[in-house]
PDB file of N, CA and C in Angstrom:
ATOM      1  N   UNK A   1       1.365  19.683  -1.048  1.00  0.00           N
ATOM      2  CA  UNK A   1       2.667  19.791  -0.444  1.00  0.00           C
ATOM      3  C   UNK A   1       2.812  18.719   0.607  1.00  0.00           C
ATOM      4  N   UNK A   2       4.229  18.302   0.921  1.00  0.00           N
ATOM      5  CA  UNK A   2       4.364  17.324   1.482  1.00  0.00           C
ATOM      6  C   UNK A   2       5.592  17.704   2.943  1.00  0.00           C
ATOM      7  N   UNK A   3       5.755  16.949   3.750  1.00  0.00           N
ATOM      8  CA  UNK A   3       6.644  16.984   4.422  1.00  0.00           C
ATOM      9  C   UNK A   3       7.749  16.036   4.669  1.00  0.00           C
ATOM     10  N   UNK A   4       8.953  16.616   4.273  1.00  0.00           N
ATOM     11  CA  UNK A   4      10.023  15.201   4.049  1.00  0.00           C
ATOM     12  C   UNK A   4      10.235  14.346   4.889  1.00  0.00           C
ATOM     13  N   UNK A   5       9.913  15.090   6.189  1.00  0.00           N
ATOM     14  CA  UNK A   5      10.557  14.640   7.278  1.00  0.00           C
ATOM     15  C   UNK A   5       9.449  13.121   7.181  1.00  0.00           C
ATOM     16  N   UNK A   6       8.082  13.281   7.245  1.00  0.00           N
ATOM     17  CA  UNK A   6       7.520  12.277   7.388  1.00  0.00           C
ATOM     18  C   UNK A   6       7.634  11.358   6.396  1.00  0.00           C
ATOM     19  N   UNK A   7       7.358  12.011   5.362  1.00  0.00           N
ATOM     20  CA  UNK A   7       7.520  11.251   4.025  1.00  0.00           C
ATOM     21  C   UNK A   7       8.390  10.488   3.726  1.00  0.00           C
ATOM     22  N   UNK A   8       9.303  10.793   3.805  1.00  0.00           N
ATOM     23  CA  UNK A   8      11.365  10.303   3.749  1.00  0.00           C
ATOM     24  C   UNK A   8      11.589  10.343   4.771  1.00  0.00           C
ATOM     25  N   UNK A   9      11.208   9.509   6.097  1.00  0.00           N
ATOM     26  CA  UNK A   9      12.466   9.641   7.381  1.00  0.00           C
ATOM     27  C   UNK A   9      13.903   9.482   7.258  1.00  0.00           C
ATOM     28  N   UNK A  10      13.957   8.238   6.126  1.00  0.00           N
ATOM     29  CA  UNK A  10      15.361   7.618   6.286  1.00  0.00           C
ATOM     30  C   UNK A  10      16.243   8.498   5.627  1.00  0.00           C
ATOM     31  N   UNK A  11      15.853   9.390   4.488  1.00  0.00           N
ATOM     32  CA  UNK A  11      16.761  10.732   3.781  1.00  0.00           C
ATOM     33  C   UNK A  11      16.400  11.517   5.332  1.00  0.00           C
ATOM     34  N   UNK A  12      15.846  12.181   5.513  1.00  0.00           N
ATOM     35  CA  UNK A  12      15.692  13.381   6.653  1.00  0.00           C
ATOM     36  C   UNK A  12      17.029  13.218   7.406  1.00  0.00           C
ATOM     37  N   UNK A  13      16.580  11.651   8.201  1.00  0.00           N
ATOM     38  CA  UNK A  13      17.642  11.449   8.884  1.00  0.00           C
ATOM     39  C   UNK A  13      19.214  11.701   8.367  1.00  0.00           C
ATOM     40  N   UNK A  14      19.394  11.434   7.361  1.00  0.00           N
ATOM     41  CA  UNK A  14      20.968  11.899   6.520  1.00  0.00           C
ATOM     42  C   UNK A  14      21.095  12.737   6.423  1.00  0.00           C
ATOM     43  N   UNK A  15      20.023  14.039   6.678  1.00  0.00           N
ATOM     44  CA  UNK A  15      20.661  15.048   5.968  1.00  0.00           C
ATOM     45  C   UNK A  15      21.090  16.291   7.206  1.00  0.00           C
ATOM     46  N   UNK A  16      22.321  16.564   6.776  1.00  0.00           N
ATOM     47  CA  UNK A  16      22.834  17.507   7.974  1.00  0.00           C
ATOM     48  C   UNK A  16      22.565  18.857   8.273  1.00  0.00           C
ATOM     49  N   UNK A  17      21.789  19.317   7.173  1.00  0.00           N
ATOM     50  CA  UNK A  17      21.200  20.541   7.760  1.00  0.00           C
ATOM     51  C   UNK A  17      19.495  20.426   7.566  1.00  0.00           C
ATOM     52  N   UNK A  18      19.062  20.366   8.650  1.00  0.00           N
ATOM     53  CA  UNK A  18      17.533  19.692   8.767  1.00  0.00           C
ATOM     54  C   UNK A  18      16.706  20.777   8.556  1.00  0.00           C
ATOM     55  N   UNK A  19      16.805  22.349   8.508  1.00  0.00           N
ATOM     56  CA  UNK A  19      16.412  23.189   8.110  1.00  0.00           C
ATOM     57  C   UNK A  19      16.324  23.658   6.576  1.00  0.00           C
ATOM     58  N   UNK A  20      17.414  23.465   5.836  1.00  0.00           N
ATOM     59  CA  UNK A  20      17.804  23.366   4.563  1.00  0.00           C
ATOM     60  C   UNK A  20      16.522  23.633   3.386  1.00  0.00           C
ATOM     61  N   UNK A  21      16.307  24.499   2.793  1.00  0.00           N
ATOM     62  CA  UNK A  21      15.387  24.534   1.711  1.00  0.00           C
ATOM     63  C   UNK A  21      15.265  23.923   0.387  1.00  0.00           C
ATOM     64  N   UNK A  22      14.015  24.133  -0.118  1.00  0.00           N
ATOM     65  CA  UNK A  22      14.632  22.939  -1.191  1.00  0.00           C
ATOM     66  C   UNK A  22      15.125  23.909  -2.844  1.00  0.00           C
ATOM     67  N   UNK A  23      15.257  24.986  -2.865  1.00  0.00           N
ATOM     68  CA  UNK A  23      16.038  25.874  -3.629  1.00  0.00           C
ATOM     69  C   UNK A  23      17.541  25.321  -3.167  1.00  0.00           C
ATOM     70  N   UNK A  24      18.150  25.890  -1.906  1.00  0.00           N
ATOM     71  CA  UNK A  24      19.032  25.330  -2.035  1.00  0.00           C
ATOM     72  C   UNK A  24      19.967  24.129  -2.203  1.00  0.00           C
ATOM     73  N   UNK A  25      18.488  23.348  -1.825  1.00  0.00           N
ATOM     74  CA  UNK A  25      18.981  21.792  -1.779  1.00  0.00           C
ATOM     75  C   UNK A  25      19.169  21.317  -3.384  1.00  0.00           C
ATOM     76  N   UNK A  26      18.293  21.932  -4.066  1.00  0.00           N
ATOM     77  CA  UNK A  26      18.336  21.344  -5.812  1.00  0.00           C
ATOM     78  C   UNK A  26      19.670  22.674  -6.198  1.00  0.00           C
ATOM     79  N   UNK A  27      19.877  23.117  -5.539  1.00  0.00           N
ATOM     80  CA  UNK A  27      21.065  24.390  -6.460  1.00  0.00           C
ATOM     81  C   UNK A  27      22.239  23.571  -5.887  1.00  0.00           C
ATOM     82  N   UNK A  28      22.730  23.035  -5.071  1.00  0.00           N
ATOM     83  CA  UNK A  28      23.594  22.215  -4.694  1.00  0.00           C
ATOM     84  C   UNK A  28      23.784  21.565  -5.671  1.00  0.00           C
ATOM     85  N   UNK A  29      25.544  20.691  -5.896  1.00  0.00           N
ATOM     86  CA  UNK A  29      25.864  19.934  -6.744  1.00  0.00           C
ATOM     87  C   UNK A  29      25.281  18.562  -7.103  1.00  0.00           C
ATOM     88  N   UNK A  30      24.864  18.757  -6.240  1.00  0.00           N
ATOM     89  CA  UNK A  30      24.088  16.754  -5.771  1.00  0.00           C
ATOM     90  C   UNK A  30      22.869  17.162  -4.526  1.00  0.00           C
ATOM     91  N   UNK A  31      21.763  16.530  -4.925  1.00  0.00           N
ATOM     92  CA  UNK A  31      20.722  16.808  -3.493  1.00  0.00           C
ATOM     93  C   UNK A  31      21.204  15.985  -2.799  1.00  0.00           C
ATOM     94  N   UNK A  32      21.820  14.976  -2.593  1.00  0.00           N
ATOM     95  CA  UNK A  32      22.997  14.243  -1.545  1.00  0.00           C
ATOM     96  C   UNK A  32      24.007  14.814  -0.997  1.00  0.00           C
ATOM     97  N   UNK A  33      24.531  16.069  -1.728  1.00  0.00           N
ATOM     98  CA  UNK A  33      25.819  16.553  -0.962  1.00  0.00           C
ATOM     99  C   UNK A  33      25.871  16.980   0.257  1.00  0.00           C
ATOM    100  N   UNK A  34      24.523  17.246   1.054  1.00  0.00           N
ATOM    101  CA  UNK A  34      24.524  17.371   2.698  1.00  0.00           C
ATOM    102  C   UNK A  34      24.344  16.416   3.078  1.00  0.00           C
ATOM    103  N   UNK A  35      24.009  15.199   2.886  1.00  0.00           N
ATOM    104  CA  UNK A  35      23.788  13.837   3.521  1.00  0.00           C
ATOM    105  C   UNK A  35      25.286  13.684   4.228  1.00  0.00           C
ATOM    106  N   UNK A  36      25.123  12.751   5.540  1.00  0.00           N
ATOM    107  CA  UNK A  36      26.308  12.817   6.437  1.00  0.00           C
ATOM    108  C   UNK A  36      26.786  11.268   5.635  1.00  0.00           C
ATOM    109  N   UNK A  37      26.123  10.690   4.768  1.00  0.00           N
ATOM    110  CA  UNK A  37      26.707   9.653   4.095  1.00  0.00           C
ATOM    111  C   UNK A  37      26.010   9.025   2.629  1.00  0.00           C
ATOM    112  N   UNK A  38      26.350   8.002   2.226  1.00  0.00           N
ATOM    113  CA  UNK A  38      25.896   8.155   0.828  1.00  0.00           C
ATOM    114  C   UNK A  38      24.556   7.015   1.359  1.00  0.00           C
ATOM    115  N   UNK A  39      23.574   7.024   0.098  1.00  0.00           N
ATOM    116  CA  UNK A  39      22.338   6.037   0.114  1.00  0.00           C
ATOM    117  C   UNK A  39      22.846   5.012   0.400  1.00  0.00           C
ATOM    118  N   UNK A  40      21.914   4.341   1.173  1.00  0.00           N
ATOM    119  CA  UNK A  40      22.241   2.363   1.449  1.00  0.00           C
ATOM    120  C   UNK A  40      21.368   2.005   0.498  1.00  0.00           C
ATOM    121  N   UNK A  41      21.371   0.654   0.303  1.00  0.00           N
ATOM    122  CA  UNK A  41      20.026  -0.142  -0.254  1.00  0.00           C
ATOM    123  C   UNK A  41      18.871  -0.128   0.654  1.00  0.00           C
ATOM    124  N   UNK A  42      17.633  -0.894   0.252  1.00  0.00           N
ATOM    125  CA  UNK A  42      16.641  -0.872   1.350  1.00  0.00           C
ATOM    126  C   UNK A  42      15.463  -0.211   1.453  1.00  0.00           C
ATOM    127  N   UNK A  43      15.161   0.561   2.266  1.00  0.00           N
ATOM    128  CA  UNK A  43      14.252   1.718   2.620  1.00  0.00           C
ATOM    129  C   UNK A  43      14.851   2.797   2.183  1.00  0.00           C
ATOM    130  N   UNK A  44      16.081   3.157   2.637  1.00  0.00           N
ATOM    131  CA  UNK A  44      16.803   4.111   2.058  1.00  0.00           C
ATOM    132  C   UNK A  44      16.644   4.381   0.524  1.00  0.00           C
ATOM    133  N   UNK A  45      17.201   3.737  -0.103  1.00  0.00           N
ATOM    134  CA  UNK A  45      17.305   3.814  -1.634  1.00  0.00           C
ATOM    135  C   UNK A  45      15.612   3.952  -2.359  1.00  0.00           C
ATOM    136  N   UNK A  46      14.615   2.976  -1.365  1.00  0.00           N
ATOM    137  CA  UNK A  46      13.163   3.040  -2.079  1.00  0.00           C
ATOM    138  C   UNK A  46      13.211   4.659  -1.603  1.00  0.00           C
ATOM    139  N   UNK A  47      13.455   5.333  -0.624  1.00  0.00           N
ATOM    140  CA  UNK A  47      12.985   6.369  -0.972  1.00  0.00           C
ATOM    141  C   UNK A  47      13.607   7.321  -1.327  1.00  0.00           C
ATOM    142  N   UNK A  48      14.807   7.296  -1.917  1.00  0.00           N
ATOM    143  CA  UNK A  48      15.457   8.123  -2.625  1.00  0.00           C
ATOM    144  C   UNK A  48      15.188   7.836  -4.110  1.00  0.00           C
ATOM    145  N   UNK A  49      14.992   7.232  -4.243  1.00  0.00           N
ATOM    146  CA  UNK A  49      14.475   6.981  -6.193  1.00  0.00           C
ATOM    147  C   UNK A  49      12.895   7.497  -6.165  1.00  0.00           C
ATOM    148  N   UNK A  50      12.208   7.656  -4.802  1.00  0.00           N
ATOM    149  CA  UNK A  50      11.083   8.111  -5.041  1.00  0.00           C
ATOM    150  C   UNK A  50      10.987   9.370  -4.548  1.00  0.00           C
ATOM    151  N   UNK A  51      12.041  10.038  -4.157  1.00  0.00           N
ATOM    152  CA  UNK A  51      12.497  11.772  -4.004  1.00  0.00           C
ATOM    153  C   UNK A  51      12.903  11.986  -5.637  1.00  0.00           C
ATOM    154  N   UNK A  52      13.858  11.458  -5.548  1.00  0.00           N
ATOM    155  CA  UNK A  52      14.438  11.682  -7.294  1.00  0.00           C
ATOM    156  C   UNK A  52      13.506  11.701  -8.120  1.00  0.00           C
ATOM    157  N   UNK A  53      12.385  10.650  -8.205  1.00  0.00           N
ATOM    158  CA  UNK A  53      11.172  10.764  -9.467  1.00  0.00           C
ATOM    159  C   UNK A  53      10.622  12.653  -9.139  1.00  0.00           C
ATOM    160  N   UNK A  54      10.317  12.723  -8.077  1.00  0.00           N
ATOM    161  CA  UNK A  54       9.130  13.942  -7.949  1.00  0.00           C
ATOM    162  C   UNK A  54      10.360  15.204  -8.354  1.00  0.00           C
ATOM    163  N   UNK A  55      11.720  14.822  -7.667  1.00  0.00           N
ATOM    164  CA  UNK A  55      12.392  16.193  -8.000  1.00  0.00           C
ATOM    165  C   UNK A  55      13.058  16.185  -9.976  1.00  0.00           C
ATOM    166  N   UNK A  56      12.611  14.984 -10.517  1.00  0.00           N
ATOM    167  CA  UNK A  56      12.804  15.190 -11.993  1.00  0.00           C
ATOM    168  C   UNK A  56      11.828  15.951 -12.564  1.00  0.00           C
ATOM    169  N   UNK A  57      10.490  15.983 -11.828  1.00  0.00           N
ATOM    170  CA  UNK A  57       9.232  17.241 -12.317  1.00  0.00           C
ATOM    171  C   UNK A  57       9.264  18.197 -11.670  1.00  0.00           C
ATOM    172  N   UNK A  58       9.639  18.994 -11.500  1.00  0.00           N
ATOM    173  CA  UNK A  58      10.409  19.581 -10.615  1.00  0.00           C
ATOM    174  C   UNK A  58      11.042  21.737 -11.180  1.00  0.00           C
ATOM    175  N   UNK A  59      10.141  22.096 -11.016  1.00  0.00           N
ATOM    176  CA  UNK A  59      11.031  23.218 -12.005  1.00  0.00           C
ATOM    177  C   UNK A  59      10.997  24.651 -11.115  1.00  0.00           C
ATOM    178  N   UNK A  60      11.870  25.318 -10.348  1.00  0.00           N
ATOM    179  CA  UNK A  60      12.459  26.346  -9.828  1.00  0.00           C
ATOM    180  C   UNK A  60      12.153  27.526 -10.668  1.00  0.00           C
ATOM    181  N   UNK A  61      11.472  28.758  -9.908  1.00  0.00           N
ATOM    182  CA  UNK A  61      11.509  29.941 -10.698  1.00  0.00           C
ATOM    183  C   UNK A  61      11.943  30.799  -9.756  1.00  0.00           C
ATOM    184  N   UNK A  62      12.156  31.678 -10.043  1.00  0.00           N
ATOM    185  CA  UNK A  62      12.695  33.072  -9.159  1.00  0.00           C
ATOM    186  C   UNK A  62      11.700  34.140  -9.091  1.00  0.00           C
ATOM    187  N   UNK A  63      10.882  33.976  -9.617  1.00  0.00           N
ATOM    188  CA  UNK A  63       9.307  34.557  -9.136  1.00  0.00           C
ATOM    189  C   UNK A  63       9.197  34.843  -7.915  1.00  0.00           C
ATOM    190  N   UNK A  64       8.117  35.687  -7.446  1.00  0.00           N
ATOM    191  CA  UNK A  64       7.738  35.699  -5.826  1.00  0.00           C
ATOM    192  C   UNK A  64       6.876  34.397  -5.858  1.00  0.00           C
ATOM    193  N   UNK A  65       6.815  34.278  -4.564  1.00  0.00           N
ATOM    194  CA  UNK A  65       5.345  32.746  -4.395  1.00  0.00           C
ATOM    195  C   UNK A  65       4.329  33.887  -4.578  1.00  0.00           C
ATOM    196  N   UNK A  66       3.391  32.924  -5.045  1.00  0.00           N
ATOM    197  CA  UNK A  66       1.718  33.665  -5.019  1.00  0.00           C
ATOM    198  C   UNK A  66       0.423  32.178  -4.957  1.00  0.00           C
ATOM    199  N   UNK A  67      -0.192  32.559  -4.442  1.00  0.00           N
ATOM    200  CA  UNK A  67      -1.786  31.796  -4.511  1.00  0.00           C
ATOM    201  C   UNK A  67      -2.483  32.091  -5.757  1.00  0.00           C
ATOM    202  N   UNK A  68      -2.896  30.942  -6.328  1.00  0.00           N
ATOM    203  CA  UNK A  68      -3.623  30.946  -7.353  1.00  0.00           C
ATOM    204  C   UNK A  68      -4.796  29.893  -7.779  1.00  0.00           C
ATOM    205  N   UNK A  69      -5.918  30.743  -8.408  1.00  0.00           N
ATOM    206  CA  UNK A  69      -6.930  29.570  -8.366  1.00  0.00           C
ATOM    207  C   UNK A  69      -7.664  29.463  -9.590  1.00  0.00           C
ATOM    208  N   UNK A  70      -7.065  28.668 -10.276  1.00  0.00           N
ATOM    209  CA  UNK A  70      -7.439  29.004 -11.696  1.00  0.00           C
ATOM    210  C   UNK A  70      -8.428  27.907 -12.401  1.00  0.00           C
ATOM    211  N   UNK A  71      -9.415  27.738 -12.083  1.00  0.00           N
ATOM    212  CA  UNK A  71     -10.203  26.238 -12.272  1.00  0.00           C
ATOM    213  C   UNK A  71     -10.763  26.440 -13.656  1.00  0.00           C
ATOM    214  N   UNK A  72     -10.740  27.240 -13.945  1.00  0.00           N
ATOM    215  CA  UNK A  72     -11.890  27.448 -15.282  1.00  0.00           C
ATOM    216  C   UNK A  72     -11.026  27.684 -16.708  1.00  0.00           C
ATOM    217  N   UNK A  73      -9.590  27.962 -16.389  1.00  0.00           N
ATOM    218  CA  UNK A  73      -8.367  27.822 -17.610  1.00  0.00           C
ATOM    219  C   UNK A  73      -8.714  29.314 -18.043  1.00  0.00           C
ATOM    220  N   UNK A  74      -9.369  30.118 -17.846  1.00  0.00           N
ATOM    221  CA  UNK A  74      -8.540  31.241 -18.179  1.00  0.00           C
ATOM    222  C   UNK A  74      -7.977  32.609 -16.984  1.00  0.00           C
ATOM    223  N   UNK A  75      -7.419  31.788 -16.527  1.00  0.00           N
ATOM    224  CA  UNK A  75      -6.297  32.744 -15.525  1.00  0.00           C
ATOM    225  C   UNK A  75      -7.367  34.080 -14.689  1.00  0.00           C
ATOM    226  N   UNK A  76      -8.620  33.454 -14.524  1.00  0.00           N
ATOM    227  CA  UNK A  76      -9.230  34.361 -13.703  1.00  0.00           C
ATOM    228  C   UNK A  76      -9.560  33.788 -12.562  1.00  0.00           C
ATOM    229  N   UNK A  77     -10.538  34.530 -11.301  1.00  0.00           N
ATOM    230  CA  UNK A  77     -10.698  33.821 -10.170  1.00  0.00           C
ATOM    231  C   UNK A  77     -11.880  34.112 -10.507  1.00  0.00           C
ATOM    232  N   UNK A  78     -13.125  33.047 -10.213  1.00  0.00           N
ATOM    233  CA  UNK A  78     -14.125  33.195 -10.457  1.00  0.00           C
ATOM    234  C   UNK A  78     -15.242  32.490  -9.226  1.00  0.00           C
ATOM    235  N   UNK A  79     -16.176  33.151  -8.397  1.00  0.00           N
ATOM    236  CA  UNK A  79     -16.634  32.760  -6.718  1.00  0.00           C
ATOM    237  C   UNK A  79     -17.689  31.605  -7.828  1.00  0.00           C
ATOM    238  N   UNK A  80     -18.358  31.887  -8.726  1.00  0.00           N
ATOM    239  CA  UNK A  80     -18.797  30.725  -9.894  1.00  0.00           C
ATOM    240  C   UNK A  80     -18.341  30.065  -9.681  1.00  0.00           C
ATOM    241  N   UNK A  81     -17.606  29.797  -9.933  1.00  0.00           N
ATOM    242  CA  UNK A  81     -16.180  28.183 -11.027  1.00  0.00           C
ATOM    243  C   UNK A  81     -16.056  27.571  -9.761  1.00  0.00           C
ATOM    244  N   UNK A  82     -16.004  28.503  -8.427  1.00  0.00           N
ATOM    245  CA  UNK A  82     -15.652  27.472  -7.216  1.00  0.00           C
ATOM    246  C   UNK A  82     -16.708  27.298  -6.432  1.00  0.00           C
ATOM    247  N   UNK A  83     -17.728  27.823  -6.200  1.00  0.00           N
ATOM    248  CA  UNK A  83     -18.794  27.415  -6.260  1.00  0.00           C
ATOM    249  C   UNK A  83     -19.379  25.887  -6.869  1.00  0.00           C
ATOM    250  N   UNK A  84     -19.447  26.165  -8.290  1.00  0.00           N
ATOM    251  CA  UNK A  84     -19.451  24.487  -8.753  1.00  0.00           C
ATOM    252  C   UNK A  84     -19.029  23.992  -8.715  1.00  0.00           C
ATOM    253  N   UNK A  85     -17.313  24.316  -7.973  1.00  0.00           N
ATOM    254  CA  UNK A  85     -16.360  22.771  -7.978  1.00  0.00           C
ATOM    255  C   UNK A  85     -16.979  22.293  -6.671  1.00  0.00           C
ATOM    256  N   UNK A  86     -17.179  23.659  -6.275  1.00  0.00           N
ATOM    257  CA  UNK A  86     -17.665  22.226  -4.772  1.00  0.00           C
ATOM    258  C   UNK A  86     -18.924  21.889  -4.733  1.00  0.00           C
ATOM    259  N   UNK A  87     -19.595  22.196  -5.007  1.00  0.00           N
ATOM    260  CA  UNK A  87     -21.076  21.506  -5.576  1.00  0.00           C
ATOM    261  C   UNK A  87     -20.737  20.071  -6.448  1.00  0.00           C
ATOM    262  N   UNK A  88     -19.998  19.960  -7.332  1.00  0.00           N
ATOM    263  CA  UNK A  88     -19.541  18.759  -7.980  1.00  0.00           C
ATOM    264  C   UNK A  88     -19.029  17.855  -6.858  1.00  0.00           C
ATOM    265  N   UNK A  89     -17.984  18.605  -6.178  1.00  0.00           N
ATOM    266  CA  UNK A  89     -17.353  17.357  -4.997  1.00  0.00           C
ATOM    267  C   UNK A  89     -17.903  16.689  -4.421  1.00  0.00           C
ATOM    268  N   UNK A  90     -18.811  17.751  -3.434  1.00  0.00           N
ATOM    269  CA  UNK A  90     -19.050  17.632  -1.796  1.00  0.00           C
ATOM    270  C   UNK A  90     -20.696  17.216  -2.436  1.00  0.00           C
ATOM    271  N   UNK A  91     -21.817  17.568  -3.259  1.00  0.00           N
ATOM    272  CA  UNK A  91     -23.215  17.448  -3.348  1.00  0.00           C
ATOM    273  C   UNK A  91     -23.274  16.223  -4.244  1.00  0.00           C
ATOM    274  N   UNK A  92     -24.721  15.890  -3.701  1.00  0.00           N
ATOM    275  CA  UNK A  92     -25.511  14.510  -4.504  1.00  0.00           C
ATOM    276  C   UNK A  92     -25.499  15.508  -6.177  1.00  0.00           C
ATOM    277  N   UNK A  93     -25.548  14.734  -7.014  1.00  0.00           N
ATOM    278  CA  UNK A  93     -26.090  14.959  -8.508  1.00  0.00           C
ATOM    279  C   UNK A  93     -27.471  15.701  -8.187  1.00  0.00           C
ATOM    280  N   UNK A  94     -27.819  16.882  -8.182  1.00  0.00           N
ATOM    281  CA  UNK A  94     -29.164  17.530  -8.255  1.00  0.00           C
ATOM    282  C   UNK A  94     -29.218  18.266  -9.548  1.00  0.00           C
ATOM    283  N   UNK A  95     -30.155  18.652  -9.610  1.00  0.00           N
ATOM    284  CA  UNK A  95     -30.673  20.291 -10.693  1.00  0.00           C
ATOM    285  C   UNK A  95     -30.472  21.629 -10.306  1.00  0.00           C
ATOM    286  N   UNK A  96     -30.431  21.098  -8.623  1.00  0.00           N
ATOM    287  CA  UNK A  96     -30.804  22.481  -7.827  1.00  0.00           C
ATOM    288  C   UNK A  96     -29.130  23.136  -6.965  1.00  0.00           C
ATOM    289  N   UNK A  97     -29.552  24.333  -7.630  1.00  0.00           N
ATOM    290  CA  UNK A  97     -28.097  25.025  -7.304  1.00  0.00           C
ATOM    291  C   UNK A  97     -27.333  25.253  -5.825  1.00  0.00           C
ATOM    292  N   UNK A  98     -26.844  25.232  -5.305  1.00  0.00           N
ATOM    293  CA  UNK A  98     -26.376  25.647  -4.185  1.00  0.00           C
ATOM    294  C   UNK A  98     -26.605  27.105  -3.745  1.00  0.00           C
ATOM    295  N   UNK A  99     -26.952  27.657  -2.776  1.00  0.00           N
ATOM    296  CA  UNK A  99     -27.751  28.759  -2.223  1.00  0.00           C
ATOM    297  C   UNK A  99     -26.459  29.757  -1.235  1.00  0.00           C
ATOM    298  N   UNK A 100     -25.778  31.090  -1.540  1.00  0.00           N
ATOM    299  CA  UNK A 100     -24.800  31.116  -0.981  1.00  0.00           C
ATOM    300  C   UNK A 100     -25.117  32.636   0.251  1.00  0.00           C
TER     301      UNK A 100
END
């Protein structure tokens, strides 16, 4: 997750409700329609074509939020599976297992 404000100053700055979520911001007619004006060229525009790329992958559910940790592909949580991911990350190549 990212933060627009840092990420995009020059959109942040346009946009008139600085609280604004991004449900409502993509249910809006245009994610521009709160901007207090339209894109310039520039900085502006580089980072509005690079808001636009991430919000074209992009897909809204009406679900509750939830945490999920699914490393091993079948939709379980397993103290295993994460165990070895971080043994893979964080450890030298050994034989020898991590001790918990």
């Amino acid at each position: 997750m990212f933060n627009c404000r840092s990420v995009f100053p020059r959109l942040f700055a346009l946009e008139l409700d600085k609280e604004i979520v991004v449900a409502n911001k993509m249910g809006a007619s245009s994610v521009s329609a709160s901007f207090r004006r339209d894109v310039r060229d520039g900085a502006e525009r580089q980072q509005w074509d690079d808001l636009s790329s991430i919000l074209n992958s992009v897909v809204l559910s009406s679900s509750k939020d939830r945490w999920t940790c699914d490393l091993s592909g079948d939709g379980e949580f397993k103290v295993k599976v994460i165990r070895n991911f971080i043994d893979d990350l964080f450890l030298p190549s050994s034989d020898v297992e991590t001790r918990w």
